[in-house]
PDB file of N, CA and C in Angstrom:
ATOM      1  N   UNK A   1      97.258  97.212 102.783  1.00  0.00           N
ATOM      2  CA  UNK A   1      96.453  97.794 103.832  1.00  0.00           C
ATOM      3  C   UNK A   1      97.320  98.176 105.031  1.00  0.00           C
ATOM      4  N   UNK A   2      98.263  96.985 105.670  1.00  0.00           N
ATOM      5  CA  UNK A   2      98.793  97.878 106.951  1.00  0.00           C
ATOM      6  C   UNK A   2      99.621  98.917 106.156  1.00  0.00           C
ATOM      7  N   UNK A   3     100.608  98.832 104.891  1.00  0.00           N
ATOM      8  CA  UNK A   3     101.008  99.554 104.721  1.00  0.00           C
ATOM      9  C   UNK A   3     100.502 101.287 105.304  1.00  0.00           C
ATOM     10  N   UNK A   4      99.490 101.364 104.073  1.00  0.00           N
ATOM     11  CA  UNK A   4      99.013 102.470 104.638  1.00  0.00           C
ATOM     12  C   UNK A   4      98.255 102.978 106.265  1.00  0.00           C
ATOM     13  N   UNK A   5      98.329 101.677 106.876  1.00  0.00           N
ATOM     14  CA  UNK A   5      97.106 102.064 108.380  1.00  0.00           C
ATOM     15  C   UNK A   5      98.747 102.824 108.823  1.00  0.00           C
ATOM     16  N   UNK A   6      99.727 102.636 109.004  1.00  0.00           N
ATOM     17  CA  UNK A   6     101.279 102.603 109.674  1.00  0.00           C
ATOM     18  C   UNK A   6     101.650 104.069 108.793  1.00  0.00           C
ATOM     19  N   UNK A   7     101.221 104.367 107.472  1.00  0.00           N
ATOM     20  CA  UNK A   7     101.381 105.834 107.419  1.00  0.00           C
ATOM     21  C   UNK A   7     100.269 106.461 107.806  1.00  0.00           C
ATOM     22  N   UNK A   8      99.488 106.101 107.839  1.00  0.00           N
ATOM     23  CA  UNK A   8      98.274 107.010 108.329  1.00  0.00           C
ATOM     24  C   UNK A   8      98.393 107.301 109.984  1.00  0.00           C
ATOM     25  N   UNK A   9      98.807 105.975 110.587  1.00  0.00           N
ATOM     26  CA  UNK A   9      99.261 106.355 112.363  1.00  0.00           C
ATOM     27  C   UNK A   9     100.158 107.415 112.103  1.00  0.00           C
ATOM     28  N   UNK A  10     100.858 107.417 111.771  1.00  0.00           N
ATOM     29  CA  UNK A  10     101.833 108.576 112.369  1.00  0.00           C
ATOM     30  C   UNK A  10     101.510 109.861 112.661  1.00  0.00           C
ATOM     31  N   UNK A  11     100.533 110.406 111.966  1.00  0.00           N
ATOM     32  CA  UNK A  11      99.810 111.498 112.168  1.00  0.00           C
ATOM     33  C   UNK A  11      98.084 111.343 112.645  1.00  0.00           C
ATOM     34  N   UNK A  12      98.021 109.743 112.851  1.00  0.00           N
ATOM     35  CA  UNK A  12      96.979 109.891 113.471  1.00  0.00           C
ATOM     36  C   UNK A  12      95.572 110.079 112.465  1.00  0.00           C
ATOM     37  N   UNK A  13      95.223 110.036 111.094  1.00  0.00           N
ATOM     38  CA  UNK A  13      94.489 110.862 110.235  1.00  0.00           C
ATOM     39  C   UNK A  13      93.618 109.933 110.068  1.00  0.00           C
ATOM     40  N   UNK A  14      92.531 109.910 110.395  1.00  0.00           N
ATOM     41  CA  UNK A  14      91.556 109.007 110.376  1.00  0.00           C
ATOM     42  C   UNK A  14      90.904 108.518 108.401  1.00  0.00           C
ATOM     43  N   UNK A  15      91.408 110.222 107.730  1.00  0.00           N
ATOM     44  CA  UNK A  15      90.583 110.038 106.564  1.00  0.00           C
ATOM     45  C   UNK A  15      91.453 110.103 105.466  1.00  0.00           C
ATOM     46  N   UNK A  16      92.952 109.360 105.685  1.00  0.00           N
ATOM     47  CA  UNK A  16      93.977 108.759 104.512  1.00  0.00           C
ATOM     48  C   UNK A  16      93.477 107.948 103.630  1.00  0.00           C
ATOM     49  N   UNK A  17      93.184 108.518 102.352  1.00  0.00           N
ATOM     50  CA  UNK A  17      92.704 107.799 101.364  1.00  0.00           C
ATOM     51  C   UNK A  17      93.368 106.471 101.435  1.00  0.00           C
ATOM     52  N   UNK A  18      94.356 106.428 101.197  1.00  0.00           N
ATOM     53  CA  UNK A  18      95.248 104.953 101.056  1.00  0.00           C
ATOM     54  C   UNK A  18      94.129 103.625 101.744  1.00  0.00           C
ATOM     55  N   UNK A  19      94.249 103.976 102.875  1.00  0.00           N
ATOM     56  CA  UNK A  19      93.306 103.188 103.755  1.00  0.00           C
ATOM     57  C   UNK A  19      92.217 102.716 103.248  1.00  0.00           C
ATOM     58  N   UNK A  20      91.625 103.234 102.685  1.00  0.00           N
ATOM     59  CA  UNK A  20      90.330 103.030 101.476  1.00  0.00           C
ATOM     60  C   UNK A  20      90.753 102.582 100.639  1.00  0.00           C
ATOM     61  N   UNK A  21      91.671 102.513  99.990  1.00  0.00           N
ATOM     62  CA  UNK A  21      91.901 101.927  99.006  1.00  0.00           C
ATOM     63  C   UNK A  21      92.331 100.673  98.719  1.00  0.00           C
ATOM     64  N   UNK A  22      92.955 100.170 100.127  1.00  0.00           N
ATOM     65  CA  UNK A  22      92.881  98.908 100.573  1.00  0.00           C
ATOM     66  C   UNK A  22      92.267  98.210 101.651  1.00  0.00           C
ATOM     67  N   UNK A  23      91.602  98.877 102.083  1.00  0.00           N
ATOM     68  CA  UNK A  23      90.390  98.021 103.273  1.00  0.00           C
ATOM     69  C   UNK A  23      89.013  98.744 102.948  1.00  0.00           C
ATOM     70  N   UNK A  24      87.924  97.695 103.348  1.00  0.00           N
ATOM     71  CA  UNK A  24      86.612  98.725 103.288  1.00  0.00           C
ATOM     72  C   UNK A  24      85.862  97.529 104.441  1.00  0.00           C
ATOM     73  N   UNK A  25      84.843  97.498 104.589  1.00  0.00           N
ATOM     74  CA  UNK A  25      84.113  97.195 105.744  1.00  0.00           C
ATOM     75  C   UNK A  25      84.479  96.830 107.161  1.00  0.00           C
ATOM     76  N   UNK A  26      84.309  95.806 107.447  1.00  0.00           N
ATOM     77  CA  UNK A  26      84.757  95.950 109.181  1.00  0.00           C
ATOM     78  C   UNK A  26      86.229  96.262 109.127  1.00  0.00           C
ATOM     79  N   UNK A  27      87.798  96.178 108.260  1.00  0.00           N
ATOM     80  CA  UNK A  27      88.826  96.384 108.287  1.00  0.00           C
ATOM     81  C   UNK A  27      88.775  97.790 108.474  1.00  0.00           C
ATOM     82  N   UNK A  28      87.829  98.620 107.127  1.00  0.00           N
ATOM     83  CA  UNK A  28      88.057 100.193 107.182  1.00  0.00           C
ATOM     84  C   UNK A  28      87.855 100.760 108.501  1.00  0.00           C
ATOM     85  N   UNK A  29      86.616  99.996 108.763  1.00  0.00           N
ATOM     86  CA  UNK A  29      85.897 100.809 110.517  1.00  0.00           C
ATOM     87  C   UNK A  29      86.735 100.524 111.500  1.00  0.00           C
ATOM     88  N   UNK A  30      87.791  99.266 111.997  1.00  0.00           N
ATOM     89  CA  UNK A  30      88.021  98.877 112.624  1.00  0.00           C
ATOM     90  C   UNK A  30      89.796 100.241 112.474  1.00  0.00           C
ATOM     91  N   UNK A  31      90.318 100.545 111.645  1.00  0.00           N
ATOM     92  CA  UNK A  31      91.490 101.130 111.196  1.00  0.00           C
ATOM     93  C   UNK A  31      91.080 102.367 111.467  1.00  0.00           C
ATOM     94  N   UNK A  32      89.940 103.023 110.715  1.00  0.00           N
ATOM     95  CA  UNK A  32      89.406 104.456 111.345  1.00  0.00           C
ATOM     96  C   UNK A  32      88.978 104.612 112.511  1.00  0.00           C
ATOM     97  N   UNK A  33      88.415 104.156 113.407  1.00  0.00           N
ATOM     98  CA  UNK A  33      88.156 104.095 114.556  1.00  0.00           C
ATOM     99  C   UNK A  33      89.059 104.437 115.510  1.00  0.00           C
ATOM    100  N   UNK A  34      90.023 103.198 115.219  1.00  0.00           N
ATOM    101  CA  UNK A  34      91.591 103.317 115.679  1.00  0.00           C
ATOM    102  C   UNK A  34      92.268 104.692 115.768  1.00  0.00           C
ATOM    103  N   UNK A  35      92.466 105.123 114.414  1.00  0.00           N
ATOM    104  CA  UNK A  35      92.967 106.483 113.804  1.00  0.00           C
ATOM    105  C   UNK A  35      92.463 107.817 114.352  1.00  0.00           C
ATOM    106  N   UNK A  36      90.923 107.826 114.682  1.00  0.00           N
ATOM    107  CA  UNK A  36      89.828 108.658 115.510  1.00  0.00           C
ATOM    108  C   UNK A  36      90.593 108.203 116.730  1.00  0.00           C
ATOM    109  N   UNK A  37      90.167 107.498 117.739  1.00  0.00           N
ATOM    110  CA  UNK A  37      90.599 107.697 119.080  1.00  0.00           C
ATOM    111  C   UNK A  37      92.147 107.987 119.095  1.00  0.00           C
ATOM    112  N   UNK A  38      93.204 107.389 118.535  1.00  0.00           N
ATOM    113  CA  UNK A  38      94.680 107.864 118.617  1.00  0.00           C
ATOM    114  C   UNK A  38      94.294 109.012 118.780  1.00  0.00           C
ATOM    115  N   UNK A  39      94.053 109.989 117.434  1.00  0.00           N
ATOM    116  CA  UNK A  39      93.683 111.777 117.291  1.00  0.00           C
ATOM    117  C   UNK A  39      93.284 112.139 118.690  1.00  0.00           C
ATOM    118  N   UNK A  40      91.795 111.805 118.859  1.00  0.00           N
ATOM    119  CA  UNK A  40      91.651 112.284 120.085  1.00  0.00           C
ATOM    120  C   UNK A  40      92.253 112.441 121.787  1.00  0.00           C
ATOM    121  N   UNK A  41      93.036 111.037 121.694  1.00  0.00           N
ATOM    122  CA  UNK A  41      93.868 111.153 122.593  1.00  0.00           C
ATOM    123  C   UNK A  41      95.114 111.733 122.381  1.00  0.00           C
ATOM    124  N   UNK A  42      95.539 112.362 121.553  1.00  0.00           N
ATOM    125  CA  UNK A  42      96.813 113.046 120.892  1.00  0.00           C
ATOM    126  C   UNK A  42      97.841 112.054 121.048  1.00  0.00           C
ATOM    127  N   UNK A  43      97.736 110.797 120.731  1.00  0.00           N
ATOM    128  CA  UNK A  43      98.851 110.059 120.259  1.00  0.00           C
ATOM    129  C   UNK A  43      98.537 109.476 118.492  1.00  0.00           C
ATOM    130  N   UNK A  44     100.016 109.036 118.695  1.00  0.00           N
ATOM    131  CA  UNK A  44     100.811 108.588 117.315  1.00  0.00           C
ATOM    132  C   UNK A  44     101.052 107.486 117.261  1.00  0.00           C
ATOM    133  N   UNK A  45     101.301 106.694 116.139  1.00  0.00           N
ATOM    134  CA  UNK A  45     101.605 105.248 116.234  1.00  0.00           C
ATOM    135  C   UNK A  45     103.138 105.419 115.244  1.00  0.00           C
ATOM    136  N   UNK A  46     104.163 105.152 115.408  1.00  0.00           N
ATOM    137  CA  UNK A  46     105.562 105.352 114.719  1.00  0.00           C
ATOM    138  C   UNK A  46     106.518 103.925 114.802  1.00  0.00           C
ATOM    139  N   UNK A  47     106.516 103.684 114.009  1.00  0.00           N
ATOM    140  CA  UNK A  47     108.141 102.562 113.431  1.00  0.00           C
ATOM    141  C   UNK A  47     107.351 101.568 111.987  1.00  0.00           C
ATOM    142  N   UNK A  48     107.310 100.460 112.513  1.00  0.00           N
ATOM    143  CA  UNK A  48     107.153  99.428 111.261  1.00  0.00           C
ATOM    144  C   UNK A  48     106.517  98.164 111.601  1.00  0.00           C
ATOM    145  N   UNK A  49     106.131  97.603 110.764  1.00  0.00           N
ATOM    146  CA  UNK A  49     105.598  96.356 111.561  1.00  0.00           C
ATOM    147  C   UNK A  49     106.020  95.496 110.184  1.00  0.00           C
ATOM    148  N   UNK A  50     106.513  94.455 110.887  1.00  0.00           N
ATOM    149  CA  UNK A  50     106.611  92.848 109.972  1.00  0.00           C
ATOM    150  C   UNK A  50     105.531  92.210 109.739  1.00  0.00           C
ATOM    151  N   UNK A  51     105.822  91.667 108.259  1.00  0.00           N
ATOM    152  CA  UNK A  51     104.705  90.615 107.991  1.00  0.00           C
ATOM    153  C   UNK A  51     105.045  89.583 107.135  1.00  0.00           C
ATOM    154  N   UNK A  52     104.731  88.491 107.420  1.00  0.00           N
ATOM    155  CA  UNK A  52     104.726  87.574 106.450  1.00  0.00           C
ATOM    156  C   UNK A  52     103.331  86.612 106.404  1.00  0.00           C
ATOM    157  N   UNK A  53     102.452  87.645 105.434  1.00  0.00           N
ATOM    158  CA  UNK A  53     101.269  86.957 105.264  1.00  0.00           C
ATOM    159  C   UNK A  53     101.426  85.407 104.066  1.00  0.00           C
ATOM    160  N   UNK A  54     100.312  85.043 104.559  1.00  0.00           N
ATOM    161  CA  UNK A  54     100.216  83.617 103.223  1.00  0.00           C
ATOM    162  C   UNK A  54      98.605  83.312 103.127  1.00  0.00           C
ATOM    163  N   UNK A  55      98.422  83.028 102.076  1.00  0.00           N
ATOM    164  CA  UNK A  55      97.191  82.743 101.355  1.00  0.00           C
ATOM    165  C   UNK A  55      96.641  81.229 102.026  1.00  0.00           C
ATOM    166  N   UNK A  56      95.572  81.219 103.119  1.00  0.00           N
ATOM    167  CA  UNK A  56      95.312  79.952 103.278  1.00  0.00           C
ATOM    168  C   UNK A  56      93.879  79.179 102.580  1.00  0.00           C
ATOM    169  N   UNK A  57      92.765  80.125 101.902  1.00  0.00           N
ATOM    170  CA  UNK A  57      91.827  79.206 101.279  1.00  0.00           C
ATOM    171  C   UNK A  57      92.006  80.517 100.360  1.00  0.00           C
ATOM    172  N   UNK A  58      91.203  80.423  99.071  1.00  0.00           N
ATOM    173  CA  UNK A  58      90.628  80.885  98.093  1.00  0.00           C
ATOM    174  C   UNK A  58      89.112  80.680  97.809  1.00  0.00           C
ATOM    175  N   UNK A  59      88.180  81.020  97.634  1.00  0.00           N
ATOM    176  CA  UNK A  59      86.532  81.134  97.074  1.00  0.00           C
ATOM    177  C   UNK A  59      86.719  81.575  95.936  1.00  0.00           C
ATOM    178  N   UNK A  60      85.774  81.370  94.926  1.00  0.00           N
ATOM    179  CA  UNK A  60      85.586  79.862  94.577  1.00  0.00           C
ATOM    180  C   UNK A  60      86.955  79.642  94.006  1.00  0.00           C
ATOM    181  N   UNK A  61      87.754  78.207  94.017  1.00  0.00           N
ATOM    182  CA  UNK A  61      88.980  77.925  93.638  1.00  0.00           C
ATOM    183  C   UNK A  61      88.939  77.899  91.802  1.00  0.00           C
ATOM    184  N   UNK A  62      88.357  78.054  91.240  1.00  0.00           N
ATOM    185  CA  UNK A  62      88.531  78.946  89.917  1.00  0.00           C
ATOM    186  C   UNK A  62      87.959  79.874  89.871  1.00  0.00           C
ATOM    187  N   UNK A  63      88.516  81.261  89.392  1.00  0.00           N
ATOM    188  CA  UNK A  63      88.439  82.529  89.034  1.00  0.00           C
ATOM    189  C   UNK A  63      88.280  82.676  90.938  1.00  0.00           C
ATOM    190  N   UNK A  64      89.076  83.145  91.604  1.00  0.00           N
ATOM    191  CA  UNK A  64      88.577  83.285  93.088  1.00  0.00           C
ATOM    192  C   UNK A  64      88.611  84.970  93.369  1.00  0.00           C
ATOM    193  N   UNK A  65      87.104  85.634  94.141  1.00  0.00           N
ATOM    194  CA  UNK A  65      86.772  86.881  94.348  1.00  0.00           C
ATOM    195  C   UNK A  65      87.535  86.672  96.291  1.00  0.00           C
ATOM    196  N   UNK A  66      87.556  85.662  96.736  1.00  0.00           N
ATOM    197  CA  UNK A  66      87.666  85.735  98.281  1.00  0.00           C
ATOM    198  C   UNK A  66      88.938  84.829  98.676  1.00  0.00           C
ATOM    199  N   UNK A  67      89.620  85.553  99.244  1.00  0.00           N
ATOM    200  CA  UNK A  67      90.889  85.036  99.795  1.00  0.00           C
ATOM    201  C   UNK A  67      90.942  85.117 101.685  1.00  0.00           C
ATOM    202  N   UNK A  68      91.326  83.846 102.472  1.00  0.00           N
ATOM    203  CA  UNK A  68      91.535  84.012 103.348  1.00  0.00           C
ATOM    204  C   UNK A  68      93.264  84.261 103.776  1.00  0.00           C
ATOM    205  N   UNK A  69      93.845  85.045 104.736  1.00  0.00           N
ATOM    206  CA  UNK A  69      94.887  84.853 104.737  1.00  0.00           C
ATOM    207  C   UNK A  69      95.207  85.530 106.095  1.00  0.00           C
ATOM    208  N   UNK A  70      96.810  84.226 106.315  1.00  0.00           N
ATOM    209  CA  UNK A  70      96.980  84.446 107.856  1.00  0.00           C
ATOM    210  C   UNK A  70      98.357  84.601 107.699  1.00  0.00           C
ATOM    211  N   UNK A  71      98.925  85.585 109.410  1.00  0.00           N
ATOM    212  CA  UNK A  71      99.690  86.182 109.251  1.00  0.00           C
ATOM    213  C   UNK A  71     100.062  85.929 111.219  1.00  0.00           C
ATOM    214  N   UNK A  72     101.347  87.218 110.969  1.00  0.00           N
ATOM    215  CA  UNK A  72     101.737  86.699 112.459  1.00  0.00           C
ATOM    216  C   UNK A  72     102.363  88.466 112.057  1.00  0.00           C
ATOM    217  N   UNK A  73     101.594  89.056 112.548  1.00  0.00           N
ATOM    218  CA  UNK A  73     101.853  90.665 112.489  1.00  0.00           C
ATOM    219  C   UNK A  73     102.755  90.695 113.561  1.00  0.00           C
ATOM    220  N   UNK A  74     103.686  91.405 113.825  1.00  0.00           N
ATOM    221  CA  UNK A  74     104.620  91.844 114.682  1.00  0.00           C
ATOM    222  C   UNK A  74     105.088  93.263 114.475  1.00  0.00           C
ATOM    223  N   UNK A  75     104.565  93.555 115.627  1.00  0.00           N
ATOM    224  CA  UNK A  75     104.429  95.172 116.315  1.00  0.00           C
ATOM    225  C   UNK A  75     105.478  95.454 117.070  1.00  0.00           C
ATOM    226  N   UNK A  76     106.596  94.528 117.145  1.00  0.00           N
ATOM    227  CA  UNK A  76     107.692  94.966 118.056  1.00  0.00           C
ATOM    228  C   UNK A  76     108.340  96.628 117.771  1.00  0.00           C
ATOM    229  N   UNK A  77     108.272  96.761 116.511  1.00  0.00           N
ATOM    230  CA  UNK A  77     109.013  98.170 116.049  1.00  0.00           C
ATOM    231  C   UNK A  77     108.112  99.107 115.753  1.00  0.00           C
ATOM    232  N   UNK A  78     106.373  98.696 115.956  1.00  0.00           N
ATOM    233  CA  UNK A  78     105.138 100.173 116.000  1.00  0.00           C
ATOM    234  C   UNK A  78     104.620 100.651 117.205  1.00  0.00           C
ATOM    235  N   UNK A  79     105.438 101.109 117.940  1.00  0.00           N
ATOM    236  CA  UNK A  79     104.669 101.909 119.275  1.00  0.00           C
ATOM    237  C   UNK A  79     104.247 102.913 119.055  1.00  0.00           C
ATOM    238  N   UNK A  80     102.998 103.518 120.238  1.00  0.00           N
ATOM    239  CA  UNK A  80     102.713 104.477 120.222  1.00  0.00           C
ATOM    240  C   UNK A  80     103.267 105.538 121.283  1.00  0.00           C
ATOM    241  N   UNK A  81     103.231 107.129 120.600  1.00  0.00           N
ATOM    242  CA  UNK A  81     103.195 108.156 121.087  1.00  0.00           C
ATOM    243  C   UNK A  81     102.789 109.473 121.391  1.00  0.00           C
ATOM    244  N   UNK A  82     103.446 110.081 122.210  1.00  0.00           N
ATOM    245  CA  UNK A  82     102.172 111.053 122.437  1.00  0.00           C
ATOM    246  C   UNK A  82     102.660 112.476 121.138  1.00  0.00           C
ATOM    247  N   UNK A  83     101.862 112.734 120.936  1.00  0.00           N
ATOM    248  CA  UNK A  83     101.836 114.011 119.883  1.00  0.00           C
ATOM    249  C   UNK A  83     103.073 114.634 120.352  1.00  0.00           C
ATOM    250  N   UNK A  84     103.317 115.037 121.432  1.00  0.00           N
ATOM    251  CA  UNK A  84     104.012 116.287 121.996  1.00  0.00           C
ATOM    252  C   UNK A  84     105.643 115.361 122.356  1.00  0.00           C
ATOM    253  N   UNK A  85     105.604 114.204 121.955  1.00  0.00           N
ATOM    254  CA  UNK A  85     106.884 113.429 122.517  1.00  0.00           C
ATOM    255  C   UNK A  85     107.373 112.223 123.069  1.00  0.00           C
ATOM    256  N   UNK A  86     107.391 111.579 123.286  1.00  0.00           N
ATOM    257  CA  UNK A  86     107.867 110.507 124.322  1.00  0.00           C
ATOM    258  C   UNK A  86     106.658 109.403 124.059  1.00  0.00           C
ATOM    259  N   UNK A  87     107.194 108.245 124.495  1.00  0.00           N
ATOM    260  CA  UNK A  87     106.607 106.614 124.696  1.00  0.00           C
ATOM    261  C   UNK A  87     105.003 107.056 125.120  1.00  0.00           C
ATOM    262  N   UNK A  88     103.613 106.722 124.649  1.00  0.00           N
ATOM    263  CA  UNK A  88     102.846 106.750 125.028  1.00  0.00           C
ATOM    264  C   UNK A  88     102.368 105.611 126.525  1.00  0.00           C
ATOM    265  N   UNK A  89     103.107 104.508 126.614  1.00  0.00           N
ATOM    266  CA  UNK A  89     103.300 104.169 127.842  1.00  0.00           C
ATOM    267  C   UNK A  89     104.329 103.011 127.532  1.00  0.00           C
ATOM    268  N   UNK A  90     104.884 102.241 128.807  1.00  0.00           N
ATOM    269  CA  UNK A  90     105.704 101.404 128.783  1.00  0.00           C
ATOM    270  C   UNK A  90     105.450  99.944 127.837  1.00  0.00           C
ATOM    271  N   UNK A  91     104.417  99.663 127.421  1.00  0.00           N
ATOM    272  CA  UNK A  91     104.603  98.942 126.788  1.00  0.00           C
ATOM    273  C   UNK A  91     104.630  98.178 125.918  1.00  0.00           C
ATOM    274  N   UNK A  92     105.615  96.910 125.191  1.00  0.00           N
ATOM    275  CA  UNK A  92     106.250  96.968 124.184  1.00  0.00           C
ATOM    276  C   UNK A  92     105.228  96.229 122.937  1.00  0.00           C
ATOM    277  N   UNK A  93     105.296  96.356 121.868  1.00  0.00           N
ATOM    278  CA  UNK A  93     104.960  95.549 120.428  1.00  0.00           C
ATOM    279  C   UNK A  93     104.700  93.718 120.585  1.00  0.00           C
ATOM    280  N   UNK A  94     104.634  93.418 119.913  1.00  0.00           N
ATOM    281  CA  UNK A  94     104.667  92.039 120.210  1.00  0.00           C
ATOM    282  C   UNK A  94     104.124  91.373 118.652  1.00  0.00           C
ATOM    283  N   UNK A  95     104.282  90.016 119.055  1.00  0.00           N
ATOM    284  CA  UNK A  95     103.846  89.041 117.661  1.00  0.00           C
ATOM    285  C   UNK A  95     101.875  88.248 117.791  1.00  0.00           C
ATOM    286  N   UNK A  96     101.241  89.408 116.952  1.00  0.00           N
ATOM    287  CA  UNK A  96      99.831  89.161 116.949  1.00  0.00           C
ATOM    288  C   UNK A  96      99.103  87.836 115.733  1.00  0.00           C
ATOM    289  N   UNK A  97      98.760  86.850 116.118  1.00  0.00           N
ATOM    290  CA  UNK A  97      97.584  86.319 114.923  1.00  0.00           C
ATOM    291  C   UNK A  97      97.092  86.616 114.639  1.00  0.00           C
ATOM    292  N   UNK A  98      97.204  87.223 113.327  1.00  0.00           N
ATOM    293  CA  UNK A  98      95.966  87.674 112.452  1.00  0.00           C
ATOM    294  C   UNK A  98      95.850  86.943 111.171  1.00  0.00           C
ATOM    295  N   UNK A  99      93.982  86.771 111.272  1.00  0.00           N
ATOM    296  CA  UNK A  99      93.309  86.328 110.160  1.00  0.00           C
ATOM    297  C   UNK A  99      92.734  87.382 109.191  1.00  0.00           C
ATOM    298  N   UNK A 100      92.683  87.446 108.278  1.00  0.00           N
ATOM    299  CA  UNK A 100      91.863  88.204 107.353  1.00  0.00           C
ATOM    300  C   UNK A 100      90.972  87.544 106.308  1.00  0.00           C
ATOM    301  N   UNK A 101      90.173  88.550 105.492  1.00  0.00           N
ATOM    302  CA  UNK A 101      89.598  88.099 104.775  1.00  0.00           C
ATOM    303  C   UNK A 101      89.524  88.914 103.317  1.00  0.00           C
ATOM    304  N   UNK A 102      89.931  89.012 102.104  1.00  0.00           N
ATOM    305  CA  UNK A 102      90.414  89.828 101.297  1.00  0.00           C
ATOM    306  C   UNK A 102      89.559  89.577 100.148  1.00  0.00           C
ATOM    307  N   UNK A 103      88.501  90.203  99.599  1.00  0.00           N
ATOM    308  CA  UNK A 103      87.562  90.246  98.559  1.00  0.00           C
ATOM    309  C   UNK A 103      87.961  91.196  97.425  1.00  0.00           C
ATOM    310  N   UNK A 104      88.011  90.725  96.272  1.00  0.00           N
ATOM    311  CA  UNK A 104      88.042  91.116  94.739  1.00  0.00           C
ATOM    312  C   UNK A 104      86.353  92.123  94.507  1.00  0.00           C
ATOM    313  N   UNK A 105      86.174  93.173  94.539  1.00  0.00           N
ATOM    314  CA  UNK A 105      84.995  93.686  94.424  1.00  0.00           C
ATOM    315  C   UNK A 105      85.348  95.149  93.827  1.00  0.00           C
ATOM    316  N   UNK A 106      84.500  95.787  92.434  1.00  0.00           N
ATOM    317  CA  UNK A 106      84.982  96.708  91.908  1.00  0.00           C
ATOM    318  C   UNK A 106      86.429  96.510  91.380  1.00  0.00           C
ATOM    319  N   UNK A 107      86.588  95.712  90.511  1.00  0.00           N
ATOM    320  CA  UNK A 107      88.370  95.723  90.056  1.00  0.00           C
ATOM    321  C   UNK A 107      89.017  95.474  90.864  1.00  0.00           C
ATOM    322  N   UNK A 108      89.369  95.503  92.239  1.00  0.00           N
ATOM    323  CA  UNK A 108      90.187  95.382  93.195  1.00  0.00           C
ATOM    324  C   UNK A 108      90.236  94.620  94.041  1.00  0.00           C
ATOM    325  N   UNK A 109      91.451  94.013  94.752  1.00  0.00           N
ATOM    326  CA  UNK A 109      91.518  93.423  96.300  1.00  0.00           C
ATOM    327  C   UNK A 109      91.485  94.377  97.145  1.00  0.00           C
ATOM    328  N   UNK A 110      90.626  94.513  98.315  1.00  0.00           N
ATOM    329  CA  UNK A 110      90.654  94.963  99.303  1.00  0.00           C
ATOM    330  C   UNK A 110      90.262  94.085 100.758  1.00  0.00           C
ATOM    331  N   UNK A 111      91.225  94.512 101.902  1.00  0.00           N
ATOM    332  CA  UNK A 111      90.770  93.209 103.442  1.00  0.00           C
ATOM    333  C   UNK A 111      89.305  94.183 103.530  1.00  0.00           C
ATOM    334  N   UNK A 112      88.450  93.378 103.732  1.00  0.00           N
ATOM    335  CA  UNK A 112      87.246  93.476 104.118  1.00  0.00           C
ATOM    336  C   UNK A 112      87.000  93.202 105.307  1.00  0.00           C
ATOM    337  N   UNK A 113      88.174  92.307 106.203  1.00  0.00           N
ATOM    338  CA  UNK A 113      87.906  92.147 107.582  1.00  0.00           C
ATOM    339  C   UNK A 113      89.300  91.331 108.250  1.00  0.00           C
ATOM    340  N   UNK A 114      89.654  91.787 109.298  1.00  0.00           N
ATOM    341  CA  UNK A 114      90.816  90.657 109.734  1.00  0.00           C
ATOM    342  C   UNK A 114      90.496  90.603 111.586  1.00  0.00           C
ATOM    343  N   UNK A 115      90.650  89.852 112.179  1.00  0.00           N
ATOM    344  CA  UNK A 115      91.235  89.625 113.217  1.00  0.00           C
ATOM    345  C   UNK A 115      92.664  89.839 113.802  1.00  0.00           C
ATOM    346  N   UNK A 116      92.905  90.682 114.522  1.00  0.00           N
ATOM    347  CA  UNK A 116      94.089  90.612 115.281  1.00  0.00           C
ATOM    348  C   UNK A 116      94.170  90.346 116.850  1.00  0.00           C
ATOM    349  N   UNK A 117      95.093  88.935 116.800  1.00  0.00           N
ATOM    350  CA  UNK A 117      94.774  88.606 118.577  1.00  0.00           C
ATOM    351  C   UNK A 117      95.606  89.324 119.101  1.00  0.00           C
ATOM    352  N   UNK A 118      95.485  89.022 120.002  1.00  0.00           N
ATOM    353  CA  UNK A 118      96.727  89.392 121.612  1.00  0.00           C
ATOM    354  C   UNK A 118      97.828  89.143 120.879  1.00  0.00           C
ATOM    355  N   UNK A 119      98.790  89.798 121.798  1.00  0.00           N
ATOM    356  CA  UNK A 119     100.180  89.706 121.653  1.00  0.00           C
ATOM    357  C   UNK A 119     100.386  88.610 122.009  1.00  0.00           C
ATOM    358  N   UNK A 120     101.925  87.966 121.697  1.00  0.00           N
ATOM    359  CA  UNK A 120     102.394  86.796 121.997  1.00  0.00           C
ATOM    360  C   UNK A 120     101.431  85.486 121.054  1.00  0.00           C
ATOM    361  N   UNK A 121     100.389  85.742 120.529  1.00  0.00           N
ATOM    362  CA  UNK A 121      99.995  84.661 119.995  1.00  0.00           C
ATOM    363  C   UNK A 121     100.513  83.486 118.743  1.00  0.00           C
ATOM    364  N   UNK A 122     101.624  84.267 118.512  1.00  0.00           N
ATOM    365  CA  UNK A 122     102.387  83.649 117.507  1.00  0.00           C
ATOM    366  C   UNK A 122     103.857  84.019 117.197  1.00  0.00           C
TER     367      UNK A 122
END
């Protein structure tokens, strides 16, 4: 999923399949939304972001459809910018807590929902 939200910023495209293909409910809305206002404000989101997610519960613990999993996203290297050039403002990336929640539905894993805190939270 960030994979694709981080190609889809760069141009801002609210309706990158990818994105669908790994998020759908409050994750999808919460990523398109995102993707919509960037557009409209004519900025970009450009570099990379780190992750080292880990699996902290499973539902039900045999055959499991629901995975929780936490992470410490770091945005130091994804800023945004403006369409036409330059730093969308001064300031910098940082290391966010995020929780998610990742459901097996239709053949597939997809985040169905995550939390991302403030910067510095981890």
């Amino acid at each position: 999923m960030w994979g694709a939200f981080v190609d889809a910023a760069k141009v801002s495209n609210p309706d990158a399949p990818d994105v669908r293909r790994y998020a759908s409910d409050q994750a999808l809305r919460l990523i398109v939304n995102s993707l919509y206002t960037n557009r409209e404000q004519k900025k970009v989101t450009k570099g990379s972001l780190a992750l080292n997610p880990r699996i902290t519960q499973v539902k039900p613990e045999q055959a499991p459809t629901e995975a929780e999993v936490l992470d410490c996203v770091d945005s130091t290297r994804w800023l945004e910018y403006k369409v036409s050039g330059g730093l969308w403002d001064d300031k910098p990336g940082g290391k966010h807590r995020t929780t998610a929640t990742v459901k097996f539905t239709g053949g597939t894993w997809k985040v169905s929902s995550f939390i991302l805190e403030e910067s510095g939270t981890c």
